[in-house]
PDB file of N, CA and C in Angstrom:
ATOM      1  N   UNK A   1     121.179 100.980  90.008  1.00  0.00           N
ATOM      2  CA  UNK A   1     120.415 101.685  88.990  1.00  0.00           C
ATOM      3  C   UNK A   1     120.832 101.145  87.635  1.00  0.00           C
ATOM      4  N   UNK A   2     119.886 101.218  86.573  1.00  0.00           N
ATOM      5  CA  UNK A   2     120.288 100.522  85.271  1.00  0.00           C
ATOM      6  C   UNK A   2     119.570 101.282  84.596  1.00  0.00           C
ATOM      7  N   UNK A   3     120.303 102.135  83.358  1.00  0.00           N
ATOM      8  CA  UNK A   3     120.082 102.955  82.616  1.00  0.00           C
ATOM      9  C   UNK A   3     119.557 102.696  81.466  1.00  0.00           C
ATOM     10  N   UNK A   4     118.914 103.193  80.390  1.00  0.00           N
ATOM     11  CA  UNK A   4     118.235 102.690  79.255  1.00  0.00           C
ATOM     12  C   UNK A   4     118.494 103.957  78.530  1.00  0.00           C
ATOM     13  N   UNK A   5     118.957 103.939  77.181  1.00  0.00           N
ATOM     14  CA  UNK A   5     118.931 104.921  76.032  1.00  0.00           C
ATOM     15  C   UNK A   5     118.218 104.854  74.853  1.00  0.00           C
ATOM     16  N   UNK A   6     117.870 104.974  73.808  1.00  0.00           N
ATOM     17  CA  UNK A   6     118.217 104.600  72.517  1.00  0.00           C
ATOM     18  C   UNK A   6     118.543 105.842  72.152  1.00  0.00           C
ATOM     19  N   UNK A   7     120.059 105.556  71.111  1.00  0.00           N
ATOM     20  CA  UNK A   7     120.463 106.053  70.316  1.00  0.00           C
ATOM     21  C   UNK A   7     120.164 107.246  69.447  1.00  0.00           C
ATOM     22  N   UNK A   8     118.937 106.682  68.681  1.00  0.00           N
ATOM     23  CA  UNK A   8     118.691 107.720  67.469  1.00  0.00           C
ATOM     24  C   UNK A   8     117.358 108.653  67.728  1.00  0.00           C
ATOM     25  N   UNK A   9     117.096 108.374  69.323  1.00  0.00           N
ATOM     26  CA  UNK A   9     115.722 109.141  70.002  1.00  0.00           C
ATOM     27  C   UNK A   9     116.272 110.470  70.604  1.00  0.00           C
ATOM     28  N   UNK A  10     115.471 111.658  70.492  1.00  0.00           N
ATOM     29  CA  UNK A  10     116.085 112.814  70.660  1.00  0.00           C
ATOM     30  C   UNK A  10     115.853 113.012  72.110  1.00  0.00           C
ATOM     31  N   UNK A  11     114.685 112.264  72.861  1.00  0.00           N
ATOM     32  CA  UNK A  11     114.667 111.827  73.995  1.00  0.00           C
ATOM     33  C   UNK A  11     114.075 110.673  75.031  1.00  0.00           C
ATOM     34  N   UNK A  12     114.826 110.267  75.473  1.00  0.00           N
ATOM     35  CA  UNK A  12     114.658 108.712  75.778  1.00  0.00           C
ATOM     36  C   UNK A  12     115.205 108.714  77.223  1.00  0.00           C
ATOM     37  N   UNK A  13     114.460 108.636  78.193  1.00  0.00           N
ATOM     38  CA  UNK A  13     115.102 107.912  79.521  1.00  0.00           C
ATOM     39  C   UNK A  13     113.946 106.673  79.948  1.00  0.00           C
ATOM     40  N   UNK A  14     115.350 106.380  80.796  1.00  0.00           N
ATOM     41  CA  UNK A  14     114.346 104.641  81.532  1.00  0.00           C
ATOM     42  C   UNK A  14     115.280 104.624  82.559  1.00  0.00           C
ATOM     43  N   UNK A  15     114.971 103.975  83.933  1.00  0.00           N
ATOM     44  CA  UNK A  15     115.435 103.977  84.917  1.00  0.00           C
ATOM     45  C   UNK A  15     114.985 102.484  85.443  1.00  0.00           C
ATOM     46  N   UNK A  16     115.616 101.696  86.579  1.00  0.00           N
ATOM     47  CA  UNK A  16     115.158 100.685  86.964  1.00  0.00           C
ATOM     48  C   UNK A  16     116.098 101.137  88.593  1.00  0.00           C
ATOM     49  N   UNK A  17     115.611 100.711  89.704  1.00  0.00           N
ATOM     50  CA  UNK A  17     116.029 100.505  90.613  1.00  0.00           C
ATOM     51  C   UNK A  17     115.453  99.626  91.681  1.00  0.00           C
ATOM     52  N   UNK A  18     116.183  99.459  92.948  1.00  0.00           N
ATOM     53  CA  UNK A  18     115.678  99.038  93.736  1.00  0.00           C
ATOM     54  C   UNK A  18     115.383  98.994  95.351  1.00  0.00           C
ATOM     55  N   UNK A  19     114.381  99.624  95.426  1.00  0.00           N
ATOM     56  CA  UNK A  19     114.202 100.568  96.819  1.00  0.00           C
ATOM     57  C   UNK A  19     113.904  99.079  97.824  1.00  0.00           C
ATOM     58  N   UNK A  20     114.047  98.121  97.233  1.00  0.00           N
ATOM     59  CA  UNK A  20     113.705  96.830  98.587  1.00  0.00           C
ATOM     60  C   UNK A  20     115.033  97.147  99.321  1.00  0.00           C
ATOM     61  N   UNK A  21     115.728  97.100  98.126  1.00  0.00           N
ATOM     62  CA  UNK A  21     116.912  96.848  99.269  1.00  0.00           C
ATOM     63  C   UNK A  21     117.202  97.691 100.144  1.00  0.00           C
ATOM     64  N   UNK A  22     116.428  98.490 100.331  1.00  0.00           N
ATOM     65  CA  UNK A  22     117.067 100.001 101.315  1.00  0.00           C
ATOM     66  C   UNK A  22     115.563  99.913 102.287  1.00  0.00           C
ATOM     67  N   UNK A  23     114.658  98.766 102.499  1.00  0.00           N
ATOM     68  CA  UNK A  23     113.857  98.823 102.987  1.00  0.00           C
ATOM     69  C   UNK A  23     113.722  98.055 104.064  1.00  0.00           C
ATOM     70  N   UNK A  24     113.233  98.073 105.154  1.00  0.00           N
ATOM     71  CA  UNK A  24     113.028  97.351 106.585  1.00  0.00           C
ATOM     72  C   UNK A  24     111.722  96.278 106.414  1.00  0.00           C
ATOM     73  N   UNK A  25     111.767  95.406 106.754  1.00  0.00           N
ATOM     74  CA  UNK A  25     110.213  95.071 107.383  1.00  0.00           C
ATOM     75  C   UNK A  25     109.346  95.669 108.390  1.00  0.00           C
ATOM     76  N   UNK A  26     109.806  96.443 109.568  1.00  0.00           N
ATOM     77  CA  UNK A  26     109.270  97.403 110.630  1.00  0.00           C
ATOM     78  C   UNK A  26     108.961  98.431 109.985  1.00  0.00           C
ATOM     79  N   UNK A  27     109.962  98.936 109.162  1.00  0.00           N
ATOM     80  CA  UNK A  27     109.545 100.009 108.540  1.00  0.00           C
ATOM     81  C   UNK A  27     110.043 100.229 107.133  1.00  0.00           C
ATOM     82  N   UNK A  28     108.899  99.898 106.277  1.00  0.00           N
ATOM     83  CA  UNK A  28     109.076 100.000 104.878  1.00  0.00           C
ATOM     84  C   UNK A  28     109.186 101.127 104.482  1.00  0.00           C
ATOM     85  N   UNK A  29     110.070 101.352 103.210  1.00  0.00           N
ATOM     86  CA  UNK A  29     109.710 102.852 102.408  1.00  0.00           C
ATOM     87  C   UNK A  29     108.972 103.159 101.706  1.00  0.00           C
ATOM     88  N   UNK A  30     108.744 104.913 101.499  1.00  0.00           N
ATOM     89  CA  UNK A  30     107.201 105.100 101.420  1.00  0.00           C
ATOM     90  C   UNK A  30     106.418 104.214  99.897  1.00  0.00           C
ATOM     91  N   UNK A  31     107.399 103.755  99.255  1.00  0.00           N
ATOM     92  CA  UNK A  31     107.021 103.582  97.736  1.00  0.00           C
ATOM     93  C   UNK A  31     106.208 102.181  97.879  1.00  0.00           C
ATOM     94  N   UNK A  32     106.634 101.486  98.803  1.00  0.00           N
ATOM     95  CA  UNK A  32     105.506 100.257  99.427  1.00  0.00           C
ATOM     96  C   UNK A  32     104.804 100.472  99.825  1.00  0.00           C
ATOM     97  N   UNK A  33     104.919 101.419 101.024  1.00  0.00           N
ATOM     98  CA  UNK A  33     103.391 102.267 101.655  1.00  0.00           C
ATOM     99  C   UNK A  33     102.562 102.264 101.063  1.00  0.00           C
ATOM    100  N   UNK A  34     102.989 103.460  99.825  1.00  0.00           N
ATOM    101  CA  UNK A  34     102.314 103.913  98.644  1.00  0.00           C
ATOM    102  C   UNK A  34     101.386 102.596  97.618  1.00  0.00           C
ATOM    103  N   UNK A  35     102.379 101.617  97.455  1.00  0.00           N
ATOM    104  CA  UNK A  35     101.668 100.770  96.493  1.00  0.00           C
ATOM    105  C   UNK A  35     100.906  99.439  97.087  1.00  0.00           C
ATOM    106  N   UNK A  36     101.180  99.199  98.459  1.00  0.00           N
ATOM    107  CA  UNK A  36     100.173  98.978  99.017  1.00  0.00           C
ATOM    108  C   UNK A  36      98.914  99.231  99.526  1.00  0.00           C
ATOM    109  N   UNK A  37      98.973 100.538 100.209  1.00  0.00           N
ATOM    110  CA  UNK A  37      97.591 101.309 100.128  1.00  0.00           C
ATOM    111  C   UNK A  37      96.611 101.450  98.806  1.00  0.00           C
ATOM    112  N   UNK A  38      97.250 102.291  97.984  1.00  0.00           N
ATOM    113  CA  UNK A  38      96.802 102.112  96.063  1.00  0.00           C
ATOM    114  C   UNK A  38      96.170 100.880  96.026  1.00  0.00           C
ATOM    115  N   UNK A  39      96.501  99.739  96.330  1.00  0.00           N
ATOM    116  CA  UNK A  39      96.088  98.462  95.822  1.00  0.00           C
ATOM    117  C   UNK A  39      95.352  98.188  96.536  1.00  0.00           C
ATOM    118  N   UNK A  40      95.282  97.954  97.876  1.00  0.00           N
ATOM    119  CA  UNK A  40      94.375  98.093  98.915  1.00  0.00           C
ATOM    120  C   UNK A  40      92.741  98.915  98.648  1.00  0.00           C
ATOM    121  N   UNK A  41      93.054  99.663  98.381  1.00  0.00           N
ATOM    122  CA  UNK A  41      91.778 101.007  98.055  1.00  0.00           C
ATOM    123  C   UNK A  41      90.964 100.540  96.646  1.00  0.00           C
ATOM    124  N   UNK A  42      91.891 100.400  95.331  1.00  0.00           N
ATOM    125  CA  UNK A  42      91.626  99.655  94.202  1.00  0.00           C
ATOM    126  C   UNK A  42      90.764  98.382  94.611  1.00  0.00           C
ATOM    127  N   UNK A  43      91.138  97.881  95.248  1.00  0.00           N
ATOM    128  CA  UNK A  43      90.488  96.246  95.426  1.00  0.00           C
ATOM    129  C   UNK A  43      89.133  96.525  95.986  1.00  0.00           C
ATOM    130  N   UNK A  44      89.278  97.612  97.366  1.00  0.00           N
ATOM    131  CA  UNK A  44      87.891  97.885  97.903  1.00  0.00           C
ATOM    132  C   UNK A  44      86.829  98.621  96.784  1.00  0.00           C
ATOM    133  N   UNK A  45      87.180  99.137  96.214  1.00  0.00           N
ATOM    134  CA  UNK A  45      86.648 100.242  95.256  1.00  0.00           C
ATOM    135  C   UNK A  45      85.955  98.977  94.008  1.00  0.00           C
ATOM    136  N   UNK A  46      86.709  98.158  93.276  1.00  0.00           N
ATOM    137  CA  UNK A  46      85.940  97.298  93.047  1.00  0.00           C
ATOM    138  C   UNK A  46      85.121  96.197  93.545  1.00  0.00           C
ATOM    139  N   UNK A  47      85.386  95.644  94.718  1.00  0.00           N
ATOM    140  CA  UNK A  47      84.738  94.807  95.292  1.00  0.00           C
ATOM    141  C   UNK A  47      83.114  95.708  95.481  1.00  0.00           C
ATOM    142  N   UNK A  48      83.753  97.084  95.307  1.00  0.00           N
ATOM    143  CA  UNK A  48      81.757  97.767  96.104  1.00  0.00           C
ATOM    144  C   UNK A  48      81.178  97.946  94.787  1.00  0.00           C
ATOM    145  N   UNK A  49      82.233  97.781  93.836  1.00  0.00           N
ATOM    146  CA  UNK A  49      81.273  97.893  92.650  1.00  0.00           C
ATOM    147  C   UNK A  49      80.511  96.851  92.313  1.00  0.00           C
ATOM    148  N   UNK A  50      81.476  95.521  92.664  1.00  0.00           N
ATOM    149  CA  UNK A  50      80.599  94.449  92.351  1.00  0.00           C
ATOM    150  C   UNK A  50      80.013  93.522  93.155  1.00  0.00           C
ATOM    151  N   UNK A  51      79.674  94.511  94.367  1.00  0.00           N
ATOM    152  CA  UNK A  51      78.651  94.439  95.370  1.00  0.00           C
ATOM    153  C   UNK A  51      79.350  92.710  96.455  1.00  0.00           C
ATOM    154  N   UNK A  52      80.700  93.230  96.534  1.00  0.00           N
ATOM    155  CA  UNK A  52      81.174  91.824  97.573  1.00  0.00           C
ATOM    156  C   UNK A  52      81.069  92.801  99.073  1.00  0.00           C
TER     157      UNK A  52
END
């Protein structure tokens, strides 16, 4: 995890991590699931818009 502040902000968070590494190829975690499907659906959703 890698933290982010600034100083003179009365509130400020930022976070970075990394869920690959805690992830399988058989079985991914859900946050790939998640952003694969999302992207998946996105792509279909425009492709019908622009009639592919």
């Amino acid at each position: 995890v890698v933290g982010v502040e600034i100083k003179d902000h009365p509130f400020f968070v930022a976070y970075q991590f990394h869920p690959e590494f805690k992830s399988d190829y058989g079985k991914p975690r859900k946050i790939f699931e998640q952003l694969a499907t999302t992207a998946h659906n996105l792509s279909e959703t425009k492709n019908k818009k622009a009639g592919k």
